[in-house]
Protein backbone atom coordinates (compact mmCIF):
# COMPACT_ATOMS: atom_id res chain seq x y z
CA UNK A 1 0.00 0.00 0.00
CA UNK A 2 1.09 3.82 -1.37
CA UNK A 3 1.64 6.27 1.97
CA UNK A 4 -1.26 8.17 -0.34
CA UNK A 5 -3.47 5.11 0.23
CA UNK A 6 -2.36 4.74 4.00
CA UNK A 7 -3.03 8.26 4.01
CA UNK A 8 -6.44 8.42 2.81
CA UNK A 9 -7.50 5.46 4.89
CA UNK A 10 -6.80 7.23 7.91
CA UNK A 11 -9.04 9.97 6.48
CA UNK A 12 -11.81 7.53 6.06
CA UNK A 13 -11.49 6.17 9.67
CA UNK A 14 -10.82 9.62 11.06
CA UNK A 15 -14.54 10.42 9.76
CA UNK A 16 -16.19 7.32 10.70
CA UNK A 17 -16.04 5.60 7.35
CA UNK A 18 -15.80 2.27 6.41
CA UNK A 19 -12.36 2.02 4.55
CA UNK A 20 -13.14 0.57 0.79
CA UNK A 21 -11.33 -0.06 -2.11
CA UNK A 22 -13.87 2.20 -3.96
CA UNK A 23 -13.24 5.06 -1.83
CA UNK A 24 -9.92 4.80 -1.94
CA UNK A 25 -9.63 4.75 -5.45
CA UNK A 26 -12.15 8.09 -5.65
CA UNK A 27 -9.62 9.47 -3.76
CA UNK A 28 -6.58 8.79 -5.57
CA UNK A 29 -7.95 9.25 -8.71
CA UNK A 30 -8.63 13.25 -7.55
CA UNK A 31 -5.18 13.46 -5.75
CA UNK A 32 -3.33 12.16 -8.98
CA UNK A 33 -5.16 14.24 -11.39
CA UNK A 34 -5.41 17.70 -9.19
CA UNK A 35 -5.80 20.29 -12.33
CA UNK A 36 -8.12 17.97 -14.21
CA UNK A 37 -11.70 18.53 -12.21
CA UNK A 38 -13.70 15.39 -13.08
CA UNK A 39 -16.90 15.52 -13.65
CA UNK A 40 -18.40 12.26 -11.74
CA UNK A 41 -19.00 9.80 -15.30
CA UNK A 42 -15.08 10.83 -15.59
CA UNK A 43 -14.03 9.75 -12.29
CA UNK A 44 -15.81 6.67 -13.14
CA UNK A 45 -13.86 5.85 -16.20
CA UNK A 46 -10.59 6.13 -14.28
CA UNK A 47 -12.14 4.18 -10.99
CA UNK A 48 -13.19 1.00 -13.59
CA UNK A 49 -10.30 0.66 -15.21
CA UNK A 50 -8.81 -0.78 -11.52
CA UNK A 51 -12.42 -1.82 -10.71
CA UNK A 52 -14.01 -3.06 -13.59
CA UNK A 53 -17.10 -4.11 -10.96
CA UNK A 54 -17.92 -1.02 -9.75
CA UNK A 55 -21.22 1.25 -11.09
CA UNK A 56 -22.06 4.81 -11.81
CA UNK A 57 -24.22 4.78 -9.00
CA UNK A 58 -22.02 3.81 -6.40
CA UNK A 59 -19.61 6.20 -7.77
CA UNK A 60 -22.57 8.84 -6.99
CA UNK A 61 -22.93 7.61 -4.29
CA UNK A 62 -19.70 7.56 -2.77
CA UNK A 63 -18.71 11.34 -4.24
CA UNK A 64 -21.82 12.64 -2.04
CA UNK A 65 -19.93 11.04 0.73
CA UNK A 66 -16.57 12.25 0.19
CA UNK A 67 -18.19 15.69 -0.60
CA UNK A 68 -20.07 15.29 2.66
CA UNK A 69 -17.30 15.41 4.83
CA UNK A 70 -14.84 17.68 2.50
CA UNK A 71 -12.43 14.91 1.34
CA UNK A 72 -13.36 15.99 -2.35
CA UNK A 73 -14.72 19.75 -3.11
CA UNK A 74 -17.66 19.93 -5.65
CA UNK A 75 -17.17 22.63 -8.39
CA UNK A 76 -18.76 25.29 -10.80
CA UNK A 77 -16.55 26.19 -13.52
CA UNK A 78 -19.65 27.72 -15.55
CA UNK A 79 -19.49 24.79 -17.77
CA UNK A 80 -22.54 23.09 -16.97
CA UNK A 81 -21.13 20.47 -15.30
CA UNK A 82 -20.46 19.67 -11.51
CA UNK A 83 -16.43 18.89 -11.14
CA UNK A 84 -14.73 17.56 -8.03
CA UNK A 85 -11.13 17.74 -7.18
CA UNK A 86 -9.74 16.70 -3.79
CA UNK A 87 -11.26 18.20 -0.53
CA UNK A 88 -9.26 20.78 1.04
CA UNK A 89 -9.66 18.41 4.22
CA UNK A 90 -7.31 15.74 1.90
CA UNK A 91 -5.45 18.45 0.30
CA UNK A 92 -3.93 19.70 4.06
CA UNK A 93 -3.41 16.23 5.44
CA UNK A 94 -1.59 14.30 1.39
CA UNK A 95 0.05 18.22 1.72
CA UNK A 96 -1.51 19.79 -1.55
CA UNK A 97 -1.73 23.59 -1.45
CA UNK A 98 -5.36 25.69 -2.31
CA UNK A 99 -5.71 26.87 -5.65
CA UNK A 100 -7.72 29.01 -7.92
CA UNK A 101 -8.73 28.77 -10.82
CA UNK A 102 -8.53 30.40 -14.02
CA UNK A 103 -11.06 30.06 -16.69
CA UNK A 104 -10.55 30.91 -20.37
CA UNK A 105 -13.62 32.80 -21.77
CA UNK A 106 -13.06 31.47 -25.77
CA UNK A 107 -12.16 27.63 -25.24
CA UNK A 108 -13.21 27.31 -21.51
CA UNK A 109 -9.68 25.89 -20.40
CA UNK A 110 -9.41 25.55 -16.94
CA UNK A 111 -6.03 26.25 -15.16
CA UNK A 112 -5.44 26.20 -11.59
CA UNK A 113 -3.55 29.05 -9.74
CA UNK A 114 -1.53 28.29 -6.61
CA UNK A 115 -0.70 30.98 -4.52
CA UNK A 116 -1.20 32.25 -0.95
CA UNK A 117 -2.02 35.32 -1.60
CA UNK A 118 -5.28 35.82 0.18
CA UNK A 119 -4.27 34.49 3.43
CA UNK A 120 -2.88 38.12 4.11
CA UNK A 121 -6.14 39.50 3.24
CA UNK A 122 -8.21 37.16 5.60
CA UNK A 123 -6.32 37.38 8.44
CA UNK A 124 -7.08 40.99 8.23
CA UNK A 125 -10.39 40.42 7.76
CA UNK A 126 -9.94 38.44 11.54
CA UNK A 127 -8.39 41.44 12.71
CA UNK A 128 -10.56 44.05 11.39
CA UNK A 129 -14.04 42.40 11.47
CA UNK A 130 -13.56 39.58 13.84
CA UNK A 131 -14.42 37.10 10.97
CA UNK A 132 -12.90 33.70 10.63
CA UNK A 133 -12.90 32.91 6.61
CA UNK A 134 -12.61 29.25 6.58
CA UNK A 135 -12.66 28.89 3.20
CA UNK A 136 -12.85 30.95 -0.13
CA UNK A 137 -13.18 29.61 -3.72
CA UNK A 138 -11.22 32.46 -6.45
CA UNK A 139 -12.54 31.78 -10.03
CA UNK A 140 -10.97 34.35 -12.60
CA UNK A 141 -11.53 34.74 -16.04
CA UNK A 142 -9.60 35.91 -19.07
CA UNK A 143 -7.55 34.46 -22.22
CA UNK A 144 -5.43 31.82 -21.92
CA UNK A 145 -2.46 32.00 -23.83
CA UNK A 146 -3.12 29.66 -26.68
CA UNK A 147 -6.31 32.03 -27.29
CA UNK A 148 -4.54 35.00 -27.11
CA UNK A 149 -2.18 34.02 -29.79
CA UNK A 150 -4.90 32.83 -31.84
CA UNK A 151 -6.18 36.42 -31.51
CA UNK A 152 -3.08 37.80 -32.42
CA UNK A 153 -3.12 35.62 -35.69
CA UNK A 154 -6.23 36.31 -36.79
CA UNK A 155 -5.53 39.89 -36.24
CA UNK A 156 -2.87 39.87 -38.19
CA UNK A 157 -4.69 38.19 -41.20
């Protein structure tokens, strides 16, 4: 067994949760892929190909879970589609860092953003207004960089 895996299964237990291989493999699948945000029929596809048993449903199932307790964050990247990547509960105990995210307005690309730079702004926010942020989601939205030079190109033409 990975230290990820041993990791994650003291997660589980941690939050009352019977340890399965199912669960585990949710949870990998979002820690080894952290700038991809699965939608849940994607997560499937990777869980299957170790588990060729499991369903969809308790794929649902088990992301409601995970979600439940903030293992795995649900997301809204104004794409129709609900995305999960790993809960910042996981993310501070495997040692992955909060990001943002940055959403291209011609393709749609997502690209994640790490950076710290709002933990200066809510502790003074705790200082100023006696308010404890516990968490903050940052979605920003421009051209990526393939785009732009496509611009540029067709610009030029």
């Amino acid at each position: 067994m990975t230290e990820v895996q041993e990791q994650f299964r003291t997660l589980l237990k941690q939050n009352g949760l019977k340890i399965t291989a199912q669960r585990i493999a949710i949870l990998e699948v979002l820690s080894n892929r952290p700038d991809e945000h699965l939608t849940a029929e994607e997560i499937y596809d990777c869980v299957k190909d170790m588990y060729p048993e499991i369903g969809l449903a308790t794929v649902y199932r088990t992301i409601q879970v995970l979600s439940d307790l903030k293992l795995i964050d649900k997301l809204n990247l104004d794409d129709g589609y609900v995305r999960y990547e790993i809960g910042s509960e996981s993310k501070e105990h495997c040692g992955h860092h909060h990001h943002h995210h940055l959403i291209c307005l011609d393709c749609g690309k997502v690209l994640t953003f790490q950076d710290d730079l709002l933990e200066n702004l809510e502790h003074r926010i705790k200082e100023t207004m006696d308010f404890e942020v516990v968490d903050h989601e940052v979605k920003l939205y421009g051209v990526c960089s393939d785009c732009k030079k496509l611009r540029e190109k067709n610009k030029k033409e």
